[in-house]
PDB file of N, CA and C in Angstrom:
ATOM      1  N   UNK A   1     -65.602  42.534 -18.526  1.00  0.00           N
ATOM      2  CA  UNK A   1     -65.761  43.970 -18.686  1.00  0.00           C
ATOM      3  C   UNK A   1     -64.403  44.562 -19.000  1.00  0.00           C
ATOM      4  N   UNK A   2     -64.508  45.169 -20.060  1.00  0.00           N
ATOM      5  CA  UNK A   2     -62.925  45.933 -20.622  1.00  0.00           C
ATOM      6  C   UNK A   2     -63.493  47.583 -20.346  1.00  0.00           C
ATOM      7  N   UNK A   3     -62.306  48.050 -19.257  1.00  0.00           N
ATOM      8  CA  UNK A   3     -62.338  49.798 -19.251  1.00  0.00           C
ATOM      9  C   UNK A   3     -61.157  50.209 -19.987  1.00  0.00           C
ATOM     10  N   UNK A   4     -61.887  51.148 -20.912  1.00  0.00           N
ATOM     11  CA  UNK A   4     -60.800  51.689 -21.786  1.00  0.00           C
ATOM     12  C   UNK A   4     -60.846  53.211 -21.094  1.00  0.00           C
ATOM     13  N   UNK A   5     -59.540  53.747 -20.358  1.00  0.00           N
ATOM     14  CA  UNK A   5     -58.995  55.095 -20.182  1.00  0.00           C
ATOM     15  C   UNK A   5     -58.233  55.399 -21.262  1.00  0.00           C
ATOM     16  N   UNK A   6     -58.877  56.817 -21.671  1.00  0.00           N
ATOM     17  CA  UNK A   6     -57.804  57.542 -22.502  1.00  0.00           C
ATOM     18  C   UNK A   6     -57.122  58.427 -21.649  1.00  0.00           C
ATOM     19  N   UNK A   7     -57.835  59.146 -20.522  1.00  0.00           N
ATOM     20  CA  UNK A   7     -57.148  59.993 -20.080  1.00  0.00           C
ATOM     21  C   UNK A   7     -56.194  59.389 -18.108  1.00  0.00           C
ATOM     22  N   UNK A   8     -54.793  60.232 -18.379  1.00  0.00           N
ATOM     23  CA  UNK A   8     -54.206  60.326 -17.128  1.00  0.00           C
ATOM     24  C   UNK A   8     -54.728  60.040 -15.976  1.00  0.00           C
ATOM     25  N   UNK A   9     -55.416  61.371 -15.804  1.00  0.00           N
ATOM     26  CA  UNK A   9     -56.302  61.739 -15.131  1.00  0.00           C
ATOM     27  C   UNK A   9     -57.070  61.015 -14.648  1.00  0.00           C
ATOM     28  N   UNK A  10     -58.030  60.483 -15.318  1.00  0.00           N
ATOM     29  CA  UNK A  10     -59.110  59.471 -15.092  1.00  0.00           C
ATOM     30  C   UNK A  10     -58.617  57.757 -14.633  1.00  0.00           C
ATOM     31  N   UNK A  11     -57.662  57.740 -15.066  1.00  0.00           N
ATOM     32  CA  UNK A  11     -57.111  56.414 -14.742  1.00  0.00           C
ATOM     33  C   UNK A  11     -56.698  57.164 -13.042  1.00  0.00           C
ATOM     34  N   UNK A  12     -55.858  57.754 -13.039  1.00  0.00           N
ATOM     35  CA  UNK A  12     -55.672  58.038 -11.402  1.00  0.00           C
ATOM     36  C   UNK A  12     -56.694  58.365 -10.605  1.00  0.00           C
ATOM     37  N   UNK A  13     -57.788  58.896 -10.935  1.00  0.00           N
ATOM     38  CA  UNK A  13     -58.909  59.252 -10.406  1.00  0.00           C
ATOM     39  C   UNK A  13     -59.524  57.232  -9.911  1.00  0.00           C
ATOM     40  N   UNK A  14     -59.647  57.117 -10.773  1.00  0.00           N
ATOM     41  CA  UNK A  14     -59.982  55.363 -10.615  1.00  0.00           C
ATOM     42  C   UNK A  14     -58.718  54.204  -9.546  1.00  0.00           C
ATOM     43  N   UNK A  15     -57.909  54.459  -9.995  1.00  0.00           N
ATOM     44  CA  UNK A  15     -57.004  53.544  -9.091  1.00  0.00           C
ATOM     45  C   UNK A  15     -57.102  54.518  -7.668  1.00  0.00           C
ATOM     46  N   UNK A  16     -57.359  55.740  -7.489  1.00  0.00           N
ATOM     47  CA  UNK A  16     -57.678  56.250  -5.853  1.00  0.00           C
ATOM     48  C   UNK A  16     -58.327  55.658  -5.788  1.00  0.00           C
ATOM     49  N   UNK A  17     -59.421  55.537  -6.039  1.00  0.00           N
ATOM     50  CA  UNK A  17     -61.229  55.370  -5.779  1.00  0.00           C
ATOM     51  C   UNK A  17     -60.858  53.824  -5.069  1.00  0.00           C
ATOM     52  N   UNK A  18     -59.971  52.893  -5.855  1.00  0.00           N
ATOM     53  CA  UNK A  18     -59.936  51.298  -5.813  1.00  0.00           C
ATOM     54  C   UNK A  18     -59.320  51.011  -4.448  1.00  0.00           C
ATOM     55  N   UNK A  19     -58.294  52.200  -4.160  1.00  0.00           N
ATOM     56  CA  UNK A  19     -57.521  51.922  -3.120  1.00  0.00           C
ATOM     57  C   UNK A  19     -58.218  52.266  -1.945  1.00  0.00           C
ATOM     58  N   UNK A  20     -59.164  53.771  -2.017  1.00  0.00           N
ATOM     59  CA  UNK A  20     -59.836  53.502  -0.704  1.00  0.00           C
ATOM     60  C   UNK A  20     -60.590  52.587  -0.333  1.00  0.00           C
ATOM     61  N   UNK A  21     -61.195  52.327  -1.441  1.00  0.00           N
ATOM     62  CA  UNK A  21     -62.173  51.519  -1.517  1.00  0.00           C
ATOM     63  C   UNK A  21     -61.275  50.036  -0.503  1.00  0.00           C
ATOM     64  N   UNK A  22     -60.453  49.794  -1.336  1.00  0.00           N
ATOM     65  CA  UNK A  22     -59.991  48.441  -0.176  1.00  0.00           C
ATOM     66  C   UNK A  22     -59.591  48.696   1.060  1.00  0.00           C
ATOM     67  N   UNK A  23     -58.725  49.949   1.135  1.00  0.00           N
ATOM     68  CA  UNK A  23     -58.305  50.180   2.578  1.00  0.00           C
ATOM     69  C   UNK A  23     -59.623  50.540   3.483  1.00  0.00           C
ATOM     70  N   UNK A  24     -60.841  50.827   3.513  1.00  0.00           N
ATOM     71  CA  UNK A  24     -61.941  51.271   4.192  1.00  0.00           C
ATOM     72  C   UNK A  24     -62.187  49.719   4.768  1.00  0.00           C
ATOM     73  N   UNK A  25     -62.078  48.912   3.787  1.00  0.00           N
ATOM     74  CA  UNK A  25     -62.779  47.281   4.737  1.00  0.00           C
ATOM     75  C   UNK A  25     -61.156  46.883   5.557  1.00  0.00           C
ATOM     76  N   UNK A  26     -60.431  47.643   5.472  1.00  0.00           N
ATOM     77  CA  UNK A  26     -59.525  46.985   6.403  1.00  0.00           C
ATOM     78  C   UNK A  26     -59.155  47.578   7.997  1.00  0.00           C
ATOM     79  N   UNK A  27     -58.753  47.166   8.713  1.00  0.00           N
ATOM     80  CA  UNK A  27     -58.605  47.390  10.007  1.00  0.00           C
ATOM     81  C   UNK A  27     -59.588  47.299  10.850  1.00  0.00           C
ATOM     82  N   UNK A  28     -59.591  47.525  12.031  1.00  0.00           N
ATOM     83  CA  UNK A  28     -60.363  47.033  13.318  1.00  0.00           C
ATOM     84  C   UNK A  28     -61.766  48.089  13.790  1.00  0.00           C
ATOM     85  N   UNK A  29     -62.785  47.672  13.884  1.00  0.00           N
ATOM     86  CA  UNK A  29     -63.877  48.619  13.052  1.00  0.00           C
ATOM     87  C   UNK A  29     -64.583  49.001  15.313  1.00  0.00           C
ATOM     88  N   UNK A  30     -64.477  50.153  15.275  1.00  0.00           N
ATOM     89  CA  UNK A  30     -64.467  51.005  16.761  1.00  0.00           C
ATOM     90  C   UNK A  30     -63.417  52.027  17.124  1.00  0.00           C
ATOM     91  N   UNK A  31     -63.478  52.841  17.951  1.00  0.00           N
ATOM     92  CA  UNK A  31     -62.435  53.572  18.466  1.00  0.00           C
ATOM     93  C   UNK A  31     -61.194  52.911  18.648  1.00  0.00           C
ATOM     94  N   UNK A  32     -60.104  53.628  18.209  1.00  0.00           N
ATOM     95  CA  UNK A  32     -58.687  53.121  18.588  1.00  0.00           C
ATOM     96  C   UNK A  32     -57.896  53.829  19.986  1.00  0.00           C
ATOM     97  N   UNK A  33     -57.492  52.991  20.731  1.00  0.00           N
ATOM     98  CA  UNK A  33     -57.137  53.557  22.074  1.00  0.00           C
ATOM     99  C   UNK A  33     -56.232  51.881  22.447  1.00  0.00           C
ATOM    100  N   UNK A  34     -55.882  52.267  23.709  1.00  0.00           N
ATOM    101  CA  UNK A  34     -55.280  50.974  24.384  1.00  0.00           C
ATOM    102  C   UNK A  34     -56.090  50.624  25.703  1.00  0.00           C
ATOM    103  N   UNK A  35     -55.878  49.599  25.721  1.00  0.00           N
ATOM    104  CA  UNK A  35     -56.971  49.233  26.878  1.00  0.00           C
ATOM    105  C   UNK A  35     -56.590  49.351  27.672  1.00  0.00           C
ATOM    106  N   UNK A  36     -57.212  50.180  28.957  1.00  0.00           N
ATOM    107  CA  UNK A  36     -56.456  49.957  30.563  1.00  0.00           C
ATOM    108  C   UNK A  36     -56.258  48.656  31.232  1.00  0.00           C
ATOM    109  N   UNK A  37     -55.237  48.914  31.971  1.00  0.00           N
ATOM    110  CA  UNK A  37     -54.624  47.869  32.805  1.00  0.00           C
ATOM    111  C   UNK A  37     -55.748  46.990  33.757  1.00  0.00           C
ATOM    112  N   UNK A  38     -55.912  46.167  33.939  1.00  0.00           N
ATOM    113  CA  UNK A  38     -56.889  45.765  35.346  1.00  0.00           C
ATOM    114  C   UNK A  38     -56.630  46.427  36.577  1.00  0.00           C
ATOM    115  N   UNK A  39     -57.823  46.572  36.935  1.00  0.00           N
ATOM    116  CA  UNK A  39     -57.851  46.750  38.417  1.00  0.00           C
ATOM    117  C   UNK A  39     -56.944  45.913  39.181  1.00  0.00           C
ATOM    118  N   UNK A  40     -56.716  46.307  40.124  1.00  0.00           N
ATOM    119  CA  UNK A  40     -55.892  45.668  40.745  1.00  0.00           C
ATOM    120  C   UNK A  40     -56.983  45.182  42.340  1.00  0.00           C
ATOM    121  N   UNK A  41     -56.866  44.303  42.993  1.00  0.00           N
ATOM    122  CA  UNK A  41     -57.569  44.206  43.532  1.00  0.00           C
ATOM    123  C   UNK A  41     -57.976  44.357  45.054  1.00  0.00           C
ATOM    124  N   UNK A  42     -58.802  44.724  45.497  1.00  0.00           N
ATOM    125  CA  UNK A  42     -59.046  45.687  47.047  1.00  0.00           C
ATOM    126  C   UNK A  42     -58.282  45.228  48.061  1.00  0.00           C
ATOM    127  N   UNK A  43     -57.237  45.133  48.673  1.00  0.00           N
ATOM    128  CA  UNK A  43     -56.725  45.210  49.803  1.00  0.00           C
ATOM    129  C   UNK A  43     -57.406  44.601  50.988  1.00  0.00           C
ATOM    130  N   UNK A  44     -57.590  43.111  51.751  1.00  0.00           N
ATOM    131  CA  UNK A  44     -58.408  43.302  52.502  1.00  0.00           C
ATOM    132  C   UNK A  44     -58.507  43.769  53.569  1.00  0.00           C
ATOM    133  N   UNK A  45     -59.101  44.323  54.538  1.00  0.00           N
ATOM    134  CA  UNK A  45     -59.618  45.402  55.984  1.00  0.00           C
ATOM    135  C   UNK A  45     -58.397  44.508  56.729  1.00  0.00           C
ATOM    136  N   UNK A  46     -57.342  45.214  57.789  1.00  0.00           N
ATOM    137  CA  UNK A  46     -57.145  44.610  58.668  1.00  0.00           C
ATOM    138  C   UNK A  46     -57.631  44.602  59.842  1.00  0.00           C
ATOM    139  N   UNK A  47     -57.784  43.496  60.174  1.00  0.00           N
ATOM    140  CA  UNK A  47     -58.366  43.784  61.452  1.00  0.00           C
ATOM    141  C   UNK A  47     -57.292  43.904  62.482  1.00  0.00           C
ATOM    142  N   UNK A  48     -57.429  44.721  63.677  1.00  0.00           N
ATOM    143  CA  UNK A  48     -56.424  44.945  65.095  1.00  0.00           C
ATOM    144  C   UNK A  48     -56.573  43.959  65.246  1.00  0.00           C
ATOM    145  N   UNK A  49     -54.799  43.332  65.976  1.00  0.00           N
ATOM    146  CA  UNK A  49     -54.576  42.110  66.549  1.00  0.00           C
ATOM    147  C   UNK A  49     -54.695  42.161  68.247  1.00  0.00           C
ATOM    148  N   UNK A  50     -54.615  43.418  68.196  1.00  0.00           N
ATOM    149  CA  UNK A  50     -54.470  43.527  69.873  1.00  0.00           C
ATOM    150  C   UNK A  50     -55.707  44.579  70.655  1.00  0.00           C
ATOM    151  N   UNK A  51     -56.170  44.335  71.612  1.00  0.00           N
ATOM    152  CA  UNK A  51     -57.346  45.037  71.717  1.00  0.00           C
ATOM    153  C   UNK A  51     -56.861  46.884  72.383  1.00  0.00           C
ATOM    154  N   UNK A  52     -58.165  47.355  72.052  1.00  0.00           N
ATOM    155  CA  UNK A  52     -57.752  49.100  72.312  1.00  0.00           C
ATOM    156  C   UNK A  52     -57.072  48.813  73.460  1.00  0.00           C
ATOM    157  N   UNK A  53     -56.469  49.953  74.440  1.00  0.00           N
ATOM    158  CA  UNK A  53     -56.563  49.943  75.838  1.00  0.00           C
ATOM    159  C   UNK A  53     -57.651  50.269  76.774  1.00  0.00           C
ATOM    160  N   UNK A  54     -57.990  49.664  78.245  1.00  0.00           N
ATOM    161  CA  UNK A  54     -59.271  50.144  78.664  1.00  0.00           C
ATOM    162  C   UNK A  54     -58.381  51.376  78.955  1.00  0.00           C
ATOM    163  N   UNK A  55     -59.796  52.238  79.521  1.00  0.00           N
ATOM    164  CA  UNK A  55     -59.765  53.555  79.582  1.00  0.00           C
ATOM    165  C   UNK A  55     -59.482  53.778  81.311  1.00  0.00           C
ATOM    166  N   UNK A  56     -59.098  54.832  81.567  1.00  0.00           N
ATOM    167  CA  UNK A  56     -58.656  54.694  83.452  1.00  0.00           C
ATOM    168  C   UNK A  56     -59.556  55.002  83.936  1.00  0.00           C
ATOM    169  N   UNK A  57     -60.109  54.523  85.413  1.00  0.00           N
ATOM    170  CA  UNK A  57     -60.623  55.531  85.832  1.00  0.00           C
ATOM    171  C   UNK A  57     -60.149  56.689  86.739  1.00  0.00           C
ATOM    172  N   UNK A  58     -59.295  56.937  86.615  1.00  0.00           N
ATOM    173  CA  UNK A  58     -58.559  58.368  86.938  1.00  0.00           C
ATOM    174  C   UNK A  58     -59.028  59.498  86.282  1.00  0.00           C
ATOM    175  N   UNK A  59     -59.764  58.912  85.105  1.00  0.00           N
ATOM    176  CA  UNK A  59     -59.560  60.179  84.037  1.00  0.00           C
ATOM    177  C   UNK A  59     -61.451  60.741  84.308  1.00  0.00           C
ATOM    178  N   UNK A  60     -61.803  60.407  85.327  1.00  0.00           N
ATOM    179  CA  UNK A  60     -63.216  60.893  85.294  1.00  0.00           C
ATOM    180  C   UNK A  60     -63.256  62.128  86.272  1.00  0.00           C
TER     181      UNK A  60
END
């Protein structure tokens, strides 16, 4: 296939068209963002090593 442009114009009109045309299939196809960090992970419960104090009986 031979395209004959006579005009400026039309030739630039065409080489846009070509360029979006390739840049549209390129890059990474979804939202662009950065991914968050991981969780980090839960802390486990400590348990008391030493028991409450009993309670007096004074205090009744």
């Amino acid at each position: 296939m031979i395209l004959i442009v006579k005009s400026s114009s039309a030739l630039n009109i065409g080489i846009t068209a070509v360029v979006f045309g390739l840049l549209a299939g390129c890059g990474q196809a979804g939202p662009l963002y950065l991914p968050k960090p991981p969780a980090k992970p839960a802390a486990p419960a400590v348990s008391p090593t030493t028991p409450p104090p009993p309670s007096s009986p004074a205090a009744q």
